[in-house]
C-alpha atoms as a PDB file:
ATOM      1  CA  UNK A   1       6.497 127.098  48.625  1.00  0.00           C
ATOM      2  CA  UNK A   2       2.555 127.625  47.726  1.00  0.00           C
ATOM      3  CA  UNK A   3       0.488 124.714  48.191  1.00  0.00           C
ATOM      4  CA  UNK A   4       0.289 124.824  44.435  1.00  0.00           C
ATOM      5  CA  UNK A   5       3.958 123.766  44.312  1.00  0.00           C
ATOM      6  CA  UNK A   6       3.184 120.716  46.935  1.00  0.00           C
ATOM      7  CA  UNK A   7       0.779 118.789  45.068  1.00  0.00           C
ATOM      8  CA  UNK A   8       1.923 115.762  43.460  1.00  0.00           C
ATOM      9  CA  UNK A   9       2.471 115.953  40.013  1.00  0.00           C
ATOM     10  CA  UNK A  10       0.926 112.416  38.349  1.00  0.00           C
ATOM     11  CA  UNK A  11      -0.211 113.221  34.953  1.00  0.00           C
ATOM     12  CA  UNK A  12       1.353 114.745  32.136  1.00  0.00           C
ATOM     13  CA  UNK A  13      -0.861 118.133  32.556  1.00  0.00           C
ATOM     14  CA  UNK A  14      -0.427 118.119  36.094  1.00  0.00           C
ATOM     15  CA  UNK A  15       3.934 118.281  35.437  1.00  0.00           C
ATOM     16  CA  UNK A  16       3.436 121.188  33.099  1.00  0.00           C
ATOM     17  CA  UNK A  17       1.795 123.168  34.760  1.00  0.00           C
ATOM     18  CA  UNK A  18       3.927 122.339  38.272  1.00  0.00           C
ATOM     19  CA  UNK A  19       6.989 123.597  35.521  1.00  0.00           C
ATOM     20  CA  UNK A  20       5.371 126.267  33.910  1.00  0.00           C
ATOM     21  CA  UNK A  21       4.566 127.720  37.644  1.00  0.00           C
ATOM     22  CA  UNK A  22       8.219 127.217  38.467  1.00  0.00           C
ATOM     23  CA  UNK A  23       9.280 129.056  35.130  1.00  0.00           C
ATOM     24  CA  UNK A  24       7.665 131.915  35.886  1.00  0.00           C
ATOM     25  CA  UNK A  25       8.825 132.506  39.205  1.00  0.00           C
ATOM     26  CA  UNK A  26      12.221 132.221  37.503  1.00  0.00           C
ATOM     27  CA  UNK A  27      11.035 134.508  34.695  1.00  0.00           C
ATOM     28  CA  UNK A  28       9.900 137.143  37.144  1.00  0.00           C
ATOM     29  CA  UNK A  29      13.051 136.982  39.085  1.00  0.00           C
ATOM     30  CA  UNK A  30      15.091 137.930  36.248  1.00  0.00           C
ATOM     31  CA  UNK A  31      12.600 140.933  35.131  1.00  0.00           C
ATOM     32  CA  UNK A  32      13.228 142.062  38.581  1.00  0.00           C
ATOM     33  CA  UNK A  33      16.346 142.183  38.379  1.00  0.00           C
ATOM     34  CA  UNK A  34      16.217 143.600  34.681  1.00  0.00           C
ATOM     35  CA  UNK A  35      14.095 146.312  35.806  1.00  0.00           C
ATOM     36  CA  UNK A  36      16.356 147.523  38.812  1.00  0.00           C
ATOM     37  CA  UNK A  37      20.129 147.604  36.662  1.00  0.00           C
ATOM     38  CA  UNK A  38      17.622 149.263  33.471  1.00  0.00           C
ATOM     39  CA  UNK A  39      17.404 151.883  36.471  1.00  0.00           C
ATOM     40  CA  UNK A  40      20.272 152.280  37.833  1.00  0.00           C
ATOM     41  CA  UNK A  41      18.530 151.447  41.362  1.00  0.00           C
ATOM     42  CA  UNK A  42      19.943 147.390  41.564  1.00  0.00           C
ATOM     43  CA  UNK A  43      22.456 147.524  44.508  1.00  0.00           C
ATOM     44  CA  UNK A  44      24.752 144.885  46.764  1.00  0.00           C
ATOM     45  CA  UNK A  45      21.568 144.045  48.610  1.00  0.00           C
ATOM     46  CA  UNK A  46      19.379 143.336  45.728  1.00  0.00           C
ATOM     47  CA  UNK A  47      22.419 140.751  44.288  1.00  0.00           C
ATOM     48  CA  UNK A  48      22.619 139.036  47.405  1.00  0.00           C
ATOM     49  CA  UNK A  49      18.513 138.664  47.653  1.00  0.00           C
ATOM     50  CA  UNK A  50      18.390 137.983  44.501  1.00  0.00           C
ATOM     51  CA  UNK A  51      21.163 135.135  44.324  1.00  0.00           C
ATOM     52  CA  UNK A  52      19.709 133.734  47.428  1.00  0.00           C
ATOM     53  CA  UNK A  53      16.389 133.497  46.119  1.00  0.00           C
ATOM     54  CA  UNK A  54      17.316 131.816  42.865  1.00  0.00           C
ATOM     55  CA  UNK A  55      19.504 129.475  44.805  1.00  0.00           C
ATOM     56  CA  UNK A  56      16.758 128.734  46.881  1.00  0.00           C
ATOM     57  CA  UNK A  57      14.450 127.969  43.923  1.00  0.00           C
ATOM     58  CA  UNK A  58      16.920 125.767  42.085  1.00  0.00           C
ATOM     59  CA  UNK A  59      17.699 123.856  45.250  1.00  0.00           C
ATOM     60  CA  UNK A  60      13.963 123.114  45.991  1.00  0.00           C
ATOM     61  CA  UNK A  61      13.636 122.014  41.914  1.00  0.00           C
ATOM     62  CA  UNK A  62      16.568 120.096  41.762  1.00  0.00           C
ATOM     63  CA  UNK A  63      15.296 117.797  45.275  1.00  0.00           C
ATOM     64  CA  UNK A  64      12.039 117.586  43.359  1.00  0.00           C
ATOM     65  CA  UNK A  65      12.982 116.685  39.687  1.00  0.00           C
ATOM     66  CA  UNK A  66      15.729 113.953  41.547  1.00  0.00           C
ATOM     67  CA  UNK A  67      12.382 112.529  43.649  1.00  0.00           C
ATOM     68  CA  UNK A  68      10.150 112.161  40.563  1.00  0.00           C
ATOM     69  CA  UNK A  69      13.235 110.232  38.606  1.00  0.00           C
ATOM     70  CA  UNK A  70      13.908 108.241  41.212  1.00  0.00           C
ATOM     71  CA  UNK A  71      10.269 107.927  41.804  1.00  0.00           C
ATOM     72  CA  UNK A  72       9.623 106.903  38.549  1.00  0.00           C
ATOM     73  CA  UNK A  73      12.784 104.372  38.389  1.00  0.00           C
ATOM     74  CA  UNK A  74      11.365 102.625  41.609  1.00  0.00           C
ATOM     75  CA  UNK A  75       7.968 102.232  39.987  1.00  0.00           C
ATOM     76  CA  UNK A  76       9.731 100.539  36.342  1.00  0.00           C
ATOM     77  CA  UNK A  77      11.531  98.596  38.572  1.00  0.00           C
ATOM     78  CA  UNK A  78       9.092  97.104  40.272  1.00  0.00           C
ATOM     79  CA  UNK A  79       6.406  96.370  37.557  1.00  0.00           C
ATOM     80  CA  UNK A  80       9.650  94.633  35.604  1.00  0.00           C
ATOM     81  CA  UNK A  81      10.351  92.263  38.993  1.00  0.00           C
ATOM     82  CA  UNK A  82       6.201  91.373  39.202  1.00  0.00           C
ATOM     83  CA  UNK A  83       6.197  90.450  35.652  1.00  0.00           C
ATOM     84  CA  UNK A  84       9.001  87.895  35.921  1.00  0.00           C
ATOM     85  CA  UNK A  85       9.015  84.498  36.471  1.00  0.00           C
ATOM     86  CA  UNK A  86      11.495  84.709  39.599  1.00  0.00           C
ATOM     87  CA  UNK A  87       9.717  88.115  40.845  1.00  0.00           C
ATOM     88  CA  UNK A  88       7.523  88.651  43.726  1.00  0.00           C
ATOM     89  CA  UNK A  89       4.095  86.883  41.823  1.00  0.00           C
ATOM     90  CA  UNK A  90       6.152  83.661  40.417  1.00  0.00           C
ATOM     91  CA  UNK A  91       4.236  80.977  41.832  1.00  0.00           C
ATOM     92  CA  UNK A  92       5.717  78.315  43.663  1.00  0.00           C
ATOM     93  CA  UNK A  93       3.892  75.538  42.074  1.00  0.00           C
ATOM     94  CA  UNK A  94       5.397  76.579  38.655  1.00  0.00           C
ATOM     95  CA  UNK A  95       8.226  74.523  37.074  1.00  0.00           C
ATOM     96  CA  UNK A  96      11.225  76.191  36.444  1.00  0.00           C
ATOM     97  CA  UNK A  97      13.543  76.182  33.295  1.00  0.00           C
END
């Protein structure tokens, strides 16, 4: 993985372009591969790289789209308990219901 691909992602622009880097290496892959059976010159060893790289890819892109959900769930879910009146800023001199 570049060190492109390793940055964190925490604006808008920043995620797009993190995908549309991804989508091109996914892009390219399939030209490839395109290119080779076009020519008759895609063999048993090309499938296996091939399949191996793409499996690679999608495993790397699945752990990182599942870390910025949960990411981002962790982060709601904490700004929702500070803003309530039980959460982690409730004073203890308030009254309660």
């Amino acid at each position: 993985m570049s060190g492109a691909d390793r940055r964190d992602a925490r604006e808008p622009e920043d995620l797009a372009a993190l995908v549309g880097s991804r989508l091109t290496r996914y892009v390219d892959l399939w030209e490839s591969a395109s290119a080779k059976l076009s020519t008759g010159s895609y063999h048993a060893d090309d499938l296996v790289d091939d399949w191996f790289h793409w499996l690679g890819m999608v495993s790397r892109d699945t752990a990182a789209a599942a870390t910025l959900i949960l990411g981002g769930m962790a982060g709601a879910a904490s700004e929702g308990a500070a803003g309530r009146p039980d959460g982690p800023d409730a004073s203890e001199d308030e009254p309660g219901p």
